[in-house]
C-alpha atoms as a PDB file:
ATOM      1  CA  UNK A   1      -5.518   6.453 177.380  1.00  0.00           C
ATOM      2  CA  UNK A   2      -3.607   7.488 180.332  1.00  0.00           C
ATOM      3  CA  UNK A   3      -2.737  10.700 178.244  1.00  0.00           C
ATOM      4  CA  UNK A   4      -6.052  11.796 177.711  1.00  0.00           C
ATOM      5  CA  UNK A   5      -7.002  10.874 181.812  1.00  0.00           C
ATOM      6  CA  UNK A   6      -4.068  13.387 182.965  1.00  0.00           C
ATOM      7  CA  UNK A   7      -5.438  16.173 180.147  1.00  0.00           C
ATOM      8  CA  UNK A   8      -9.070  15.565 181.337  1.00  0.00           C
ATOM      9  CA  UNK A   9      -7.341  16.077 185.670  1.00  0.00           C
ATOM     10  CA  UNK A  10      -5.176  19.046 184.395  1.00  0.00           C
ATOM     11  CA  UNK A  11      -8.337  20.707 182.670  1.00  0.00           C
ATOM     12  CA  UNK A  12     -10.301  20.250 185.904  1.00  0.00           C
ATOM     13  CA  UNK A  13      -8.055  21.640 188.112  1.00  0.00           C
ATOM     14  CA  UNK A  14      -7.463  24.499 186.194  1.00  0.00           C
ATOM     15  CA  UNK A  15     -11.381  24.938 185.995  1.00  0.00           C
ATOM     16  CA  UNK A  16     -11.552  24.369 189.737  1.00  0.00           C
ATOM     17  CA  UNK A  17      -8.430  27.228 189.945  1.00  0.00           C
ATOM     18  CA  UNK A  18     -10.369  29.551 187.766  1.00  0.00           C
ATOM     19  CA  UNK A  19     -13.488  28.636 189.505  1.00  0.00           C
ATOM     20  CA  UNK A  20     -11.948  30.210 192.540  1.00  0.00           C
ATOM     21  CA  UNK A  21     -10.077  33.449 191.122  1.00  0.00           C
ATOM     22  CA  UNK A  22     -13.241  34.582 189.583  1.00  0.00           C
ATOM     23  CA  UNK A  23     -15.206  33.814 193.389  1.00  0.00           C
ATOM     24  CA  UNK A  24     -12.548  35.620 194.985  1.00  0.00           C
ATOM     25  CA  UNK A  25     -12.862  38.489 192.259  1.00  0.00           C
ATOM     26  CA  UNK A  26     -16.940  38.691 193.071  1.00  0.00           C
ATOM     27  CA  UNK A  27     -16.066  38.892 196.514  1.00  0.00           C
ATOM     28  CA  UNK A  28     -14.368  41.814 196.071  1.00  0.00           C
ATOM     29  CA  UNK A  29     -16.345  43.480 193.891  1.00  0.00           C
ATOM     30  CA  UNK A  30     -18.948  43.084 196.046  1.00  0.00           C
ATOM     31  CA  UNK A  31     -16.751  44.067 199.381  1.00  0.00           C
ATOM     32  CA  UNK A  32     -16.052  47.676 196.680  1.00  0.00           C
ATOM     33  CA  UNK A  33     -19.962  48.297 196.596  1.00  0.00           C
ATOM     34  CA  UNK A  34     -20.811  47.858 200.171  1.00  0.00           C
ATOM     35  CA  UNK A  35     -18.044  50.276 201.432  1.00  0.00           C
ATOM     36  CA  UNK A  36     -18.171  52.814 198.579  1.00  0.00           C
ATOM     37  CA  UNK A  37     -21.791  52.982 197.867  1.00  0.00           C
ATOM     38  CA  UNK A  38     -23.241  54.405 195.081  1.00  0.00           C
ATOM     39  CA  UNK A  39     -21.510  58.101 194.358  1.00  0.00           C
ATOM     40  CA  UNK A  40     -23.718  61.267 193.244  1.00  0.00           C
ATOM     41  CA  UNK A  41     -22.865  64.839 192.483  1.00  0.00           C
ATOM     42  CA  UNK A  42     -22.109  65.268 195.186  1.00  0.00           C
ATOM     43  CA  UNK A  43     -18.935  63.337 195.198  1.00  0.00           C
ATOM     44  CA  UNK A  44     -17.774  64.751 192.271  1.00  0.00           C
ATOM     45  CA  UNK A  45     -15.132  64.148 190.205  1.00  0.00           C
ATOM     46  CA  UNK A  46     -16.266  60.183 191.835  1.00  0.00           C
ATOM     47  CA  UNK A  47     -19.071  58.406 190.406  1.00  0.00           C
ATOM     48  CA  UNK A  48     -21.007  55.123 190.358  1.00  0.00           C
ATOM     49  CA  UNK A  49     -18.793  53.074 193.353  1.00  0.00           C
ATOM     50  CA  UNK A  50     -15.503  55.515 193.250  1.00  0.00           C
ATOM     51  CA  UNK A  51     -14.666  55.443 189.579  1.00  0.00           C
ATOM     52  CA  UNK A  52     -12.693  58.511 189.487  1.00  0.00           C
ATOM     53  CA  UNK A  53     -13.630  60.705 186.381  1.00  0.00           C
ATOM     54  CA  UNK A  54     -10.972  61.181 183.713  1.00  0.00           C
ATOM     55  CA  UNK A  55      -9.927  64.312 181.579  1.00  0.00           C
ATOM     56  CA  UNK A  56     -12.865  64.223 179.220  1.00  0.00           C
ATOM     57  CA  UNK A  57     -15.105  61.670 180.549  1.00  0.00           C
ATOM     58  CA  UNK A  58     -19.058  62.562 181.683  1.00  0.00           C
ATOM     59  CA  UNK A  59     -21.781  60.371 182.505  1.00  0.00           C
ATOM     60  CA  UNK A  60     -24.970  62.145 182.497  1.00  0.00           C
ATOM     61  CA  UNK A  61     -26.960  59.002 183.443  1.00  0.00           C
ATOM     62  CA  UNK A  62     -25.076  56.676 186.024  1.00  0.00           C
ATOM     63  CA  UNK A  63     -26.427  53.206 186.298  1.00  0.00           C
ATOM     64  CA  UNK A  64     -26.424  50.314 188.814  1.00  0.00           C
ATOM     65  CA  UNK A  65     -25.023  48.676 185.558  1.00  0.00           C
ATOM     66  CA  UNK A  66     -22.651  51.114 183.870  1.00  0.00           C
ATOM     67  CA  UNK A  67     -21.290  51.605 188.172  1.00  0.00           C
ATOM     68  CA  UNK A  68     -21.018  47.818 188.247  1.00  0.00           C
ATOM     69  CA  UNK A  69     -18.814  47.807 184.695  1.00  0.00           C
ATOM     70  CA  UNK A  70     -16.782  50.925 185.575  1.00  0.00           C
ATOM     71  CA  UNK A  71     -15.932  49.171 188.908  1.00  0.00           C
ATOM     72  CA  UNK A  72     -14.537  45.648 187.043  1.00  0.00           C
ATOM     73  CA  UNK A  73     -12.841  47.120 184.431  1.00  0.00           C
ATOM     74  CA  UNK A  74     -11.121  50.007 187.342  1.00  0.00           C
ATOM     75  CA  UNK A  75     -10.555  46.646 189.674  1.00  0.00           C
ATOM     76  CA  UNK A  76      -8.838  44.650 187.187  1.00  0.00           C
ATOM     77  CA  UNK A  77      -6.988  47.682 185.731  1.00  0.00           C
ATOM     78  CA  UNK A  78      -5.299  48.347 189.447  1.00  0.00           C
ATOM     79  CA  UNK A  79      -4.839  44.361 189.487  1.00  0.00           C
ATOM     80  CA  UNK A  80      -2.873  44.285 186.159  1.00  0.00           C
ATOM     81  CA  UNK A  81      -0.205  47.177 188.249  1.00  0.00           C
ATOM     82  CA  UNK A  82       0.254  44.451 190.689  1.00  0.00           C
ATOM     83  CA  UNK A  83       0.314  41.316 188.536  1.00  0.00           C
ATOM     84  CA  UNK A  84       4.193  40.388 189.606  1.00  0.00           C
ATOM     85  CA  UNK A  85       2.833  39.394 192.910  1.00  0.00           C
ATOM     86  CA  UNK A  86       0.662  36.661 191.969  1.00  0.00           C
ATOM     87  CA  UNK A  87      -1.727  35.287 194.822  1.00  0.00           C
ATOM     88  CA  UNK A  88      -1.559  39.349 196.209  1.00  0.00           C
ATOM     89  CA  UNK A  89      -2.595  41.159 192.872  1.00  0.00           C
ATOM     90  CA  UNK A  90      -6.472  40.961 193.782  1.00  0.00           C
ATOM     91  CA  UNK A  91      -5.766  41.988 197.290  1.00  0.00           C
ATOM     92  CA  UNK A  92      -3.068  44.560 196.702  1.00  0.00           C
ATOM     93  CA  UNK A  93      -5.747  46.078 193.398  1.00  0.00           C
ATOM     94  CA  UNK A  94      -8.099  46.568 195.943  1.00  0.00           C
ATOM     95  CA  UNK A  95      -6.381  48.311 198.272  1.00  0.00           C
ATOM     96  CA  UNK A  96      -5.190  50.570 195.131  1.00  0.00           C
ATOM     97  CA  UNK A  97      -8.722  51.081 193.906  1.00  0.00           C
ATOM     98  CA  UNK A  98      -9.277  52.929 197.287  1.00  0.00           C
ATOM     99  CA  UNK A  99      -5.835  54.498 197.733  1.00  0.00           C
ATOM    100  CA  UNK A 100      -4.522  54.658 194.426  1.00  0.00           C
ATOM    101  CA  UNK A 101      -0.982  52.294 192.651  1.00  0.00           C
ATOM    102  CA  UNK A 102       0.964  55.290 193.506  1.00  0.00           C
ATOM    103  CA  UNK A 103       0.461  55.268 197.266  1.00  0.00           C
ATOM    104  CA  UNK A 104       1.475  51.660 196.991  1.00  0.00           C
ATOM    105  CA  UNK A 105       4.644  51.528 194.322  1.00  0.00           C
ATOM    106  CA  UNK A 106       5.893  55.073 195.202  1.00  0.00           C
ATOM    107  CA  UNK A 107       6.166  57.570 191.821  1.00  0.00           C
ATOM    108  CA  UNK A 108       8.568  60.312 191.772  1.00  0.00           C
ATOM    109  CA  UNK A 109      10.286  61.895 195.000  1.00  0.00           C
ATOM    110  CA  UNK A 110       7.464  59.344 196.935  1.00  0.00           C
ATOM    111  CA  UNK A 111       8.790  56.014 197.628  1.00  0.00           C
ATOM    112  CA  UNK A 112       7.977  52.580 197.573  1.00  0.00           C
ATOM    113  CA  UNK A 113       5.167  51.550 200.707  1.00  0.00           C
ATOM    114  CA  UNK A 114       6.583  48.971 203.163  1.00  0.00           C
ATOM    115  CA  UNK A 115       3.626  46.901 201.866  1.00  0.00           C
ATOM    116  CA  UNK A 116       5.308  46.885 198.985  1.00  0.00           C
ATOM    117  CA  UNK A 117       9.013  46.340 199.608  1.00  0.00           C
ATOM    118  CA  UNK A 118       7.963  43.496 201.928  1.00  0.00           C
ATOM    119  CA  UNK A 119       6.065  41.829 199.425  1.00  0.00           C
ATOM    120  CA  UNK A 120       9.410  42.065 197.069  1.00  0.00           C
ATOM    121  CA  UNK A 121      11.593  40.654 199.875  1.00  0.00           C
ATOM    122  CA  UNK A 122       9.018  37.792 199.674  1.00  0.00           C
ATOM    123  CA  UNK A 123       7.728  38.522 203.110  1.00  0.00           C
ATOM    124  CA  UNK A 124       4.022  37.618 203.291  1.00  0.00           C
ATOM    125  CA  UNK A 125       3.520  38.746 206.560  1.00  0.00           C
ATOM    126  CA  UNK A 126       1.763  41.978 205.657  1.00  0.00           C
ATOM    127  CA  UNK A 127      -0.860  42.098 207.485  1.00  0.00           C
ATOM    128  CA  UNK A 128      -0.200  44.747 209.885  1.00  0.00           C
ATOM    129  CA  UNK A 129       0.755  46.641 207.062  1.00  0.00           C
ATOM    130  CA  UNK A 130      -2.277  46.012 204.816  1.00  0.00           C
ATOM    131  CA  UNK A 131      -4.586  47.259 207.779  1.00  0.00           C
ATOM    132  CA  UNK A 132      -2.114  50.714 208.746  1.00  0.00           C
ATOM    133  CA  UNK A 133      -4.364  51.847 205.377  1.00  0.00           C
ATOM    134  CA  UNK A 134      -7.041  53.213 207.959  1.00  0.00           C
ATOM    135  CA  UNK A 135      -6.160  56.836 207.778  1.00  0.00           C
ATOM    136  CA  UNK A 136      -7.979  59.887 206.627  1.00  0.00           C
ATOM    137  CA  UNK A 137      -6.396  63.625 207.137  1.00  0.00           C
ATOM    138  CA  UNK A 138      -3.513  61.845 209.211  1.00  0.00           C
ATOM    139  CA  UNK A 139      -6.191  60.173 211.676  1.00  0.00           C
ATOM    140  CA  UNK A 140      -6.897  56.302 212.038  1.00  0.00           C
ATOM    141  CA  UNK A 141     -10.608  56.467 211.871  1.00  0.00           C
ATOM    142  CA  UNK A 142     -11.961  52.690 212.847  1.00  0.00           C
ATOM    143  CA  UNK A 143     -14.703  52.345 209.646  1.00  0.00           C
ATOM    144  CA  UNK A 144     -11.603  52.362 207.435  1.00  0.00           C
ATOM    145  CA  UNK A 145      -9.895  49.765 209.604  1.00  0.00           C
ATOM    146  CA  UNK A 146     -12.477  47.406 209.607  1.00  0.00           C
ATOM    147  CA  UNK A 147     -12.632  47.676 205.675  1.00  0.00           C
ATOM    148  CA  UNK A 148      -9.215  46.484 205.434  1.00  0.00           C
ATOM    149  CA  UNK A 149      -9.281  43.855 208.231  1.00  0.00           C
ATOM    150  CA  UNK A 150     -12.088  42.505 205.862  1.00  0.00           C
ATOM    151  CA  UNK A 151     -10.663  42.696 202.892  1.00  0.00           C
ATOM    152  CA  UNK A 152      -7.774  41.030 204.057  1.00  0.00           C
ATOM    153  CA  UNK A 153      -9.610  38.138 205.826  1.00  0.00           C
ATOM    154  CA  UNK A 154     -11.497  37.396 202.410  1.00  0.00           C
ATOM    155  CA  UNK A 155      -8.713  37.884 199.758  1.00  0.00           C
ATOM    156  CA  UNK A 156      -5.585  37.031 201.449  1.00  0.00           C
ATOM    157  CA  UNK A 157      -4.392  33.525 200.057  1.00  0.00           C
ATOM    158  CA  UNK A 158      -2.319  31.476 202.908  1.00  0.00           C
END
């Protein structure tokens, strides 16, 4: 009896855990569409909310629903990069949907980000770090900002 009481707990809270992954997952998803917007031709080679078109992909006809799909599956592509930092994948995949994984684990002559290293020192204190992604052509421009100091206040786990 007891056995079955501690299966029924453990099933709950690992409802309750997925309950919360997948809230925190919407909330990004939703954070991606109301900075990105929806992308046109004239954003090209970006469509829907910043999918970035492959070698050999088109869409002739791009959707509210084939943007909203192309975002998920990009979002939990760049999460899957990052899954060796647990609680941080979500946050860390959505700073690499907008930046790119490279930018973040370094490829090549281009190192590692401070982000990064941090994070593998087991230093959670990356805030200041997160939001020093704010910069376009080498200036901090204060829209940008803002995005991260949101993202961060609604996916960072304490």
């Amino acid at each position: 009896m007891r056995r079955r009481v501690w299966i029924a707990v453990l099933l709950l809270l690992l409802c309750g855990s997925v309950q919360a992954q997948d809230s925190r997952f919407e909330a990004a998803v939703e954070c991606i569409k109301r900075y990105e917007g929806m992308h046109d031709r004239r954003h090209h080679p970006y469509v829907g909310y910043g999918h970035k078109l492959l070698d050999g992909e088109s869409f002739p006809v791009m959707t509210e629903t084939l943007a909203d799909s192309l975002l998920r599956s990009d979002l939990k592509r760049k999460c899957a990069a990052f899954r060796r930092f647990g609680a941080d994948s979500l946050l860390l995949g959505v700073l690499a949907y907008n930046v790119g994984e490279f930018a973040l684990l370094g490829h090549g002559t281009r190192p590692k980000s401070r982000l990064i290293r941090k994070l593998e020192d087991g230093d959670r204190d990356i805030h200041a770090e997160y939001v020093a992604y704010c910069h376009y052509k080498g200036k901090a421009v204060a829209s940008i900002r803002q995005r991260r100091e949101e993202e961060f206040e609604l996916l960072y786990i304490k």
